[in-house]
Protein backbone atom coordinates (compact mmCIF):
# COMPACT_ATOMS: atom_id res chain seq x y z
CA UNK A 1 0.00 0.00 0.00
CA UNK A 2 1.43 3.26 -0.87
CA UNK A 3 -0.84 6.08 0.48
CA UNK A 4 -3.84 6.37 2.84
CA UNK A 5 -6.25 8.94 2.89
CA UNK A 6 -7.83 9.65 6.11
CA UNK A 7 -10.08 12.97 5.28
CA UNK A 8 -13.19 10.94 4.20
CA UNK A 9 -16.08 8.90 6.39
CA UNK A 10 -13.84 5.62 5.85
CA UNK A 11 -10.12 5.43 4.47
CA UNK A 12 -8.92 5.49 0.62
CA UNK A 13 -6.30 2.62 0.46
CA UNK A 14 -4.35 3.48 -2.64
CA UNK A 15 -1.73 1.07 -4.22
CA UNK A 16 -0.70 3.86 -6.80
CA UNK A 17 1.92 5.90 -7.67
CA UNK A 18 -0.09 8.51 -9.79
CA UNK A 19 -4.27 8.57 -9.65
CA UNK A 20 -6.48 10.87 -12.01
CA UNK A 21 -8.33 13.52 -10.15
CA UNK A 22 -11.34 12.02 -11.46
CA UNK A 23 -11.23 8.82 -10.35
CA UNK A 24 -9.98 9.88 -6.76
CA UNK A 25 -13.39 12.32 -6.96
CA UNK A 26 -15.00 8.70 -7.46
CA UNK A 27 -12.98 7.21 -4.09
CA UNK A 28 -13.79 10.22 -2.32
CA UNK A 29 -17.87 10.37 -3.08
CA UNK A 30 -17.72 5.87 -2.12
CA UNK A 31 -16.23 6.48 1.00
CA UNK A 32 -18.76 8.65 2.41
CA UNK A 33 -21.29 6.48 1.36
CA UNK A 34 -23.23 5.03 4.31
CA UNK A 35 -23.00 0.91 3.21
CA UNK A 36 -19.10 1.12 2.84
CA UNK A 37 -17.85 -1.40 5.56
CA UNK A 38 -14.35 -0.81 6.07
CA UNK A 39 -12.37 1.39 3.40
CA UNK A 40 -11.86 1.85 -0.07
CA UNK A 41 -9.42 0.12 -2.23
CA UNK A 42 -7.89 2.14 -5.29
């Protein structure tokens, strides 16, 4: 795992080097959803 972001209802686990803006928009708006069990893989 390379990067964890913390700001949102339930972490972003990213195993990325470089991630669009877009698609971390995408991460961002799952995480806060309210079925999301654990975190969010990227």
């Amino acid at each position: 795992m390379k990067q964890v972001i913390t700001t949102e209802k339930q972490p972003i686990k990213l195993w990325l080097d470089d991630i669009e803006a877009g698609a971390l928009a995408q991460a961002k708006n799952l995480a806060n959803l309210p079925f999301v069990f654990k975190h969010v893989s990227q």
